[in-house]
PDB file of N, CA and C in Angstrom:
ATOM      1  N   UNK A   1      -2.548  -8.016  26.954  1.00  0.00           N
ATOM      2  CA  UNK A   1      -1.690  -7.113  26.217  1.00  0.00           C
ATOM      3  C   UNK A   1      -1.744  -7.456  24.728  1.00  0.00           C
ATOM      4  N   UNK A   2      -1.914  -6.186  24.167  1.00  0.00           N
ATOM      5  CA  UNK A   2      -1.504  -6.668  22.558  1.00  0.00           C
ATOM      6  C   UNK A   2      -0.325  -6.687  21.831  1.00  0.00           C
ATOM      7  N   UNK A   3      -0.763  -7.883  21.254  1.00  0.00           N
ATOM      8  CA  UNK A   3       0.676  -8.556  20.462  1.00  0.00           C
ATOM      9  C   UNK A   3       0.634  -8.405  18.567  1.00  0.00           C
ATOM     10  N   UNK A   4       0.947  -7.663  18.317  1.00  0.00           N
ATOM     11  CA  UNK A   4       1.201  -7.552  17.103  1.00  0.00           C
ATOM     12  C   UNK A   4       1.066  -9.027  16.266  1.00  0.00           C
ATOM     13  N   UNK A   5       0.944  -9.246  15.199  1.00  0.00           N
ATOM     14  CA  UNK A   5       0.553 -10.957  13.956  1.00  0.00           C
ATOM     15  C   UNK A   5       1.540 -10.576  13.233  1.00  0.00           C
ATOM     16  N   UNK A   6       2.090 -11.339  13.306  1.00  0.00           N
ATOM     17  CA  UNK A   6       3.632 -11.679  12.282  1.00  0.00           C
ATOM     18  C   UNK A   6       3.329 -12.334  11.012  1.00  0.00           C
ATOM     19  N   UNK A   7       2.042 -13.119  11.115  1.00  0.00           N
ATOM     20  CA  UNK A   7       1.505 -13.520  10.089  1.00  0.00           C
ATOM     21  C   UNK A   7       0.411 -12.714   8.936  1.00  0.00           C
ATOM     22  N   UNK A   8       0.793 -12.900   7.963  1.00  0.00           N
ATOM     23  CA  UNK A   8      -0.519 -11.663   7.045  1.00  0.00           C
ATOM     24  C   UNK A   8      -1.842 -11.969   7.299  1.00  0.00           C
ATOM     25  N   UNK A   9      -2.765 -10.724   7.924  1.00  0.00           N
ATOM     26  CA  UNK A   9      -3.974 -11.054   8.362  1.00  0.00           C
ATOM     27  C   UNK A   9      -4.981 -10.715   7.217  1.00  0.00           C
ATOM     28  N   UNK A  10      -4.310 -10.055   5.982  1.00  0.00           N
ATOM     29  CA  UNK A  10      -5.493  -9.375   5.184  1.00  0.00           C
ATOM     30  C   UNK A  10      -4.511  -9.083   3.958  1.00  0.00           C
ATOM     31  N   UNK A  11      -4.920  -8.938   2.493  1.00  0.00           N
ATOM     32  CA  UNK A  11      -4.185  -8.367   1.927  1.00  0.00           C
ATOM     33  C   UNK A  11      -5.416  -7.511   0.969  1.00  0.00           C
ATOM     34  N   UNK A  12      -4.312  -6.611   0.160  1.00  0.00           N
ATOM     35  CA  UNK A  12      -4.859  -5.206  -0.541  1.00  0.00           C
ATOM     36  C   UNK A  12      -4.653  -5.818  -1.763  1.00  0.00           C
ATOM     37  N   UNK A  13      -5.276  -5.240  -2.483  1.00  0.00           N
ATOM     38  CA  UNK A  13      -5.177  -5.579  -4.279  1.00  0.00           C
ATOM     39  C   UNK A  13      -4.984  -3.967  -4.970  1.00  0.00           C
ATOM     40  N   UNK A  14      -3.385  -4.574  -5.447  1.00  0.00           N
ATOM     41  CA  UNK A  14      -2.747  -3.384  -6.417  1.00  0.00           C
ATOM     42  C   UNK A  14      -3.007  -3.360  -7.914  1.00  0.00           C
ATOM     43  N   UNK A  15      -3.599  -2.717  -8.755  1.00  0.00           N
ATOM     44  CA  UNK A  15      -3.452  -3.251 -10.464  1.00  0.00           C
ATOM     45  C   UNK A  15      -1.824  -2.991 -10.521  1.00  0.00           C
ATOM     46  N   UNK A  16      -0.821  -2.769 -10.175  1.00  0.00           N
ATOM     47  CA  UNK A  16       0.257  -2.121 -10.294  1.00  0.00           C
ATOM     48  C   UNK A  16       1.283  -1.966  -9.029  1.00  0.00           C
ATOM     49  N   UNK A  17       1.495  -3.215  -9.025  1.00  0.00           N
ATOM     50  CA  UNK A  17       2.543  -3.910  -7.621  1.00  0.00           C
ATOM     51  C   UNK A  17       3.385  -2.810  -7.560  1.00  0.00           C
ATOM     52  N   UNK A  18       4.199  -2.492  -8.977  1.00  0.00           N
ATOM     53  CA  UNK A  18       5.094  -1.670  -8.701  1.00  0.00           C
ATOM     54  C   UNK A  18       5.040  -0.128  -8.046  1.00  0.00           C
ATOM     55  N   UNK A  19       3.633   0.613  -8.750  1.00  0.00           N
ATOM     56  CA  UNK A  19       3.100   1.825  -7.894  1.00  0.00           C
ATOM     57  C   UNK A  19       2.556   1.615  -6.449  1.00  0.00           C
ATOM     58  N   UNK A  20       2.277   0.429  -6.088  1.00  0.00           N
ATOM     59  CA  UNK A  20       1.881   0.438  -4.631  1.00  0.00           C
ATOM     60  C   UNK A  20       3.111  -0.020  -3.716  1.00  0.00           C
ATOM     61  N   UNK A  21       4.235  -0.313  -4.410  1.00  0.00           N
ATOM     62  CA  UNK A  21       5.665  -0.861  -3.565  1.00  0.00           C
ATOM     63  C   UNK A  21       5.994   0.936  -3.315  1.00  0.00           C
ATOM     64  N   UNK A  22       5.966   1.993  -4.450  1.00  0.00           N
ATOM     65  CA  UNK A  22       6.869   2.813  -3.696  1.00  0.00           C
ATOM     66  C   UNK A  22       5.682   3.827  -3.658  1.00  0.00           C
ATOM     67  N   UNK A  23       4.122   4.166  -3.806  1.00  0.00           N
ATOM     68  CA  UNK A  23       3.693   4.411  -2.308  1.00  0.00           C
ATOM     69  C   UNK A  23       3.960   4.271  -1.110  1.00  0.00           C
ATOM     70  N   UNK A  24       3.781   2.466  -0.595  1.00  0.00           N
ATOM     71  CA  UNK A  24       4.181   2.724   0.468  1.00  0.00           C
ATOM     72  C   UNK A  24       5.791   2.548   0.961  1.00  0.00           C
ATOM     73  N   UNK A  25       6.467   2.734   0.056  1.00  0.00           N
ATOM     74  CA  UNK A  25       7.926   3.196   0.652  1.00  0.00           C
ATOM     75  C   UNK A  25       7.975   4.675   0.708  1.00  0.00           C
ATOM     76  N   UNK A  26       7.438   5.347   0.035  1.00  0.00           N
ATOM     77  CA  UNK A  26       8.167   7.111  -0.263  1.00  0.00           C
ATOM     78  C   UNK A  26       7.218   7.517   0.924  1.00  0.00           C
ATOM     79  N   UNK A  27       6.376   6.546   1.524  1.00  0.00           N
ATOM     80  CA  UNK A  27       5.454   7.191   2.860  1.00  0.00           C
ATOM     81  C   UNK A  27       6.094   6.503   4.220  1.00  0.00           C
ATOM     82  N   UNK A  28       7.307   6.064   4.230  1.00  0.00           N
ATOM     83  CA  UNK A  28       7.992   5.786   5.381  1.00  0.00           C
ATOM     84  C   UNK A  28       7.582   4.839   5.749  1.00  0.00           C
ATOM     85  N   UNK A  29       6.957   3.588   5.122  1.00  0.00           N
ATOM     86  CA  UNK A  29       5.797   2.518   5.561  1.00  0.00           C
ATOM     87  C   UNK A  29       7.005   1.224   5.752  1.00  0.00           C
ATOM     88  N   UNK A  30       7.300   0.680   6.759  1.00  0.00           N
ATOM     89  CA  UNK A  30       7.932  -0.578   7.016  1.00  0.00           C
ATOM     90  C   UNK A  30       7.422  -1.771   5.807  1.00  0.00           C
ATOM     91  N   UNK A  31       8.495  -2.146   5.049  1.00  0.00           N
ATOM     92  CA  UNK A  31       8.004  -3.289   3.954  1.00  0.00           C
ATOM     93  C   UNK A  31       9.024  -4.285   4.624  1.00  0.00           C
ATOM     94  N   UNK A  32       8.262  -5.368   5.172  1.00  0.00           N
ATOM     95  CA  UNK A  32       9.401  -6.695   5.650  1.00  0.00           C
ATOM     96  C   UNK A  32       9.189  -7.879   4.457  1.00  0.00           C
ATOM     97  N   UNK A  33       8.311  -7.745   3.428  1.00  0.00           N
ATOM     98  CA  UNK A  33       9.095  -8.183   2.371  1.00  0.00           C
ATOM     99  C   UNK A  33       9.426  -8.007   0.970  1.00  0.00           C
ATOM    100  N   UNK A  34      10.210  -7.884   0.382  1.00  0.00           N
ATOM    101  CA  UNK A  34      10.427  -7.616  -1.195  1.00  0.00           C
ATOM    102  C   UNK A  34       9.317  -8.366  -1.955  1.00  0.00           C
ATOM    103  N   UNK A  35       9.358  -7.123  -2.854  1.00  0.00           N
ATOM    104  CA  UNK A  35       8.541  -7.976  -4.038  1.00  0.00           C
ATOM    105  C   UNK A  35       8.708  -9.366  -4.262  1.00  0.00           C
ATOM    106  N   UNK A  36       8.119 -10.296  -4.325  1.00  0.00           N
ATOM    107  CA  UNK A  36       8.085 -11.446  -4.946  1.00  0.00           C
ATOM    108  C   UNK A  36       7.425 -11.585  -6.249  1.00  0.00           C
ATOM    109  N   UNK A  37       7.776 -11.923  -7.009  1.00  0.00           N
ATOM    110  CA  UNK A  37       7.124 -12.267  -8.114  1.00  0.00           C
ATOM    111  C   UNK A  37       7.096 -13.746  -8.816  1.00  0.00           C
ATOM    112  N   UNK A  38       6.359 -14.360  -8.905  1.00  0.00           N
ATOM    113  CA  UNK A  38       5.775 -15.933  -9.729  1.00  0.00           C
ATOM    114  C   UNK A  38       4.784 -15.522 -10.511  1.00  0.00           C
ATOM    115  N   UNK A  39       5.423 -15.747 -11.956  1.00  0.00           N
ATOM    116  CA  UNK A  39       4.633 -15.592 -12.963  1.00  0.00           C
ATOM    117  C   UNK A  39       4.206 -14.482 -13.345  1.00  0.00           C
ATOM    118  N   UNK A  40       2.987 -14.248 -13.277  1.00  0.00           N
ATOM    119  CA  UNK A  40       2.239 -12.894 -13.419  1.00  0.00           C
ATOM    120  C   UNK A  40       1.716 -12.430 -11.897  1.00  0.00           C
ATOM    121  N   UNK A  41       1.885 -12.847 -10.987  1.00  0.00           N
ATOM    122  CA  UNK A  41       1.429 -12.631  -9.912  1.00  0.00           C
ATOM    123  C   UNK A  41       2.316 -12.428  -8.779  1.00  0.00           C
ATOM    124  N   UNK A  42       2.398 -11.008  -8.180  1.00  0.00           N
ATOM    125  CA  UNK A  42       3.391 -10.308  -7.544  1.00  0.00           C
ATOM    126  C   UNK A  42       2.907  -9.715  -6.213  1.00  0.00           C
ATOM    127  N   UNK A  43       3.578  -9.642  -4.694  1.00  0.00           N
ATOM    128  CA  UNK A  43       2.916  -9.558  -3.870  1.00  0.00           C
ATOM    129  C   UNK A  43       4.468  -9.047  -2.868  1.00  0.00           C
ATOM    130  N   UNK A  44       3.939  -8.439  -1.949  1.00  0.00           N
ATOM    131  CA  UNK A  44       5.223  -7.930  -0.838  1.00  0.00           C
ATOM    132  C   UNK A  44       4.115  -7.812   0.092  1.00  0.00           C
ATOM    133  N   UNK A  45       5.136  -7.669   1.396  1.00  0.00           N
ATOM    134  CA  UNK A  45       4.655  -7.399   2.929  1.00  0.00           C
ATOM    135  C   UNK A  45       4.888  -6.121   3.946  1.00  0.00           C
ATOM    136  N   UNK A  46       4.070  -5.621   4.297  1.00  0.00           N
ATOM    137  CA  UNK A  46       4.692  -4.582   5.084  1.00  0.00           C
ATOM    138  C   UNK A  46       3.768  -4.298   6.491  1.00  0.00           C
ATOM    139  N   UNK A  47       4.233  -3.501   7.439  1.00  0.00           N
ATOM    140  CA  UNK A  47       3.345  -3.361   8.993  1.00  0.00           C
ATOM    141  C   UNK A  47       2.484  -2.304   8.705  1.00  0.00           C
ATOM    142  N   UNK A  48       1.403  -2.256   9.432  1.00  0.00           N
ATOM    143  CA  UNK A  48       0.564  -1.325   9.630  1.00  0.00           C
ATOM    144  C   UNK A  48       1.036  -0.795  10.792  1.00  0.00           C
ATOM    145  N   UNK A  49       0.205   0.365  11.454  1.00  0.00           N
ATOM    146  CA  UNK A  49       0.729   1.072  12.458  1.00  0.00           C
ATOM    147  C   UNK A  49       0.826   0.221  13.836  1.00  0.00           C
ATOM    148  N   UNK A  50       0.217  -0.597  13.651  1.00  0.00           N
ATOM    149  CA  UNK A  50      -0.149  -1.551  14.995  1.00  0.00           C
ATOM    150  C   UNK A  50       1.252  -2.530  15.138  1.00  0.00           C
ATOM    151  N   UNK A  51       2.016  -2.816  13.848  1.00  0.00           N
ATOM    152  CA  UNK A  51       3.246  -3.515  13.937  1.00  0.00           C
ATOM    153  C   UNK A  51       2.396  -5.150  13.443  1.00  0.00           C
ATOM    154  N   UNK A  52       1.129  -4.689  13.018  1.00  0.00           N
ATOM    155  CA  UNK A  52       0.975  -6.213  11.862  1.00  0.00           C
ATOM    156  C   UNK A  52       1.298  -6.456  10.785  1.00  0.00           C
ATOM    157  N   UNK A  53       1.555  -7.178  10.278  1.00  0.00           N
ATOM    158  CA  UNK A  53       1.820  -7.742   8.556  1.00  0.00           C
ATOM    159  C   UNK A  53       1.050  -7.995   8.062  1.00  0.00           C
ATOM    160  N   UNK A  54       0.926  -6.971   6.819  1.00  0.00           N
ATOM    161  CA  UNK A  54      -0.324  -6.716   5.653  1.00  0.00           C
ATOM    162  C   UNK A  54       0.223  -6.885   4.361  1.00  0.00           C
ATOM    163  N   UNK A  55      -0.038  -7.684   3.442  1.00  0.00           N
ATOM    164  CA  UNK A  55       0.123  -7.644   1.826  1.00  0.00           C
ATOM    165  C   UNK A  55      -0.679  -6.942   0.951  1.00  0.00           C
ATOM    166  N   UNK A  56       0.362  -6.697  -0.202  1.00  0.00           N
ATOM    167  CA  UNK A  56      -0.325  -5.738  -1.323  1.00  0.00           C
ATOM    168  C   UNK A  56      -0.304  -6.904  -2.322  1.00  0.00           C
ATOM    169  N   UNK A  57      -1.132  -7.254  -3.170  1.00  0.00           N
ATOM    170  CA  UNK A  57      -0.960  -8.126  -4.475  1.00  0.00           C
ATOM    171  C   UNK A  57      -1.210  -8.331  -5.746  1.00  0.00           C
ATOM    172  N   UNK A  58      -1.061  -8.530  -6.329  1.00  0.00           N
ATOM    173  CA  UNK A  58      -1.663  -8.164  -7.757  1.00  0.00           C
ATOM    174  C   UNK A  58      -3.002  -8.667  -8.602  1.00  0.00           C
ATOM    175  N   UNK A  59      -3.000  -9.973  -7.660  1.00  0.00           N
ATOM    176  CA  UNK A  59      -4.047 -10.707  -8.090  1.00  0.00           C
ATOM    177  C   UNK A  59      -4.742 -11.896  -7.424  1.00  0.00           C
TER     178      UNK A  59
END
């Protein structure tokens, strides 16, 4: 049976954390985590359809 990864298996590269946070919010997209930000380098978490955890990041 498949089990969904709670852990991030892959992440995406945003120039613009902030336009890819509410892409995928205004598209109904599960984000399980808030922006984080350290420094210049900013990153959040959210599920794909499968119910895995994928990051967006800046750098």
């Amino acid at each position: 049976m498949f089990k969904p990864s709670n852990n991030v298996l892959f992440n995406f590269y945003a120039k613009d954390i902030d336009e890819a946070y509410q892409f995928i919010k205004s598209n109904n997209i599960a984000i399980v985590k808030e922006i984080e930000r350290i420094g210049n380098f900013a990153y959040f978490n959210f599920l794909d359809p499968d119910g895995n955890v994928l990051m967006i990041c800046n750098g």
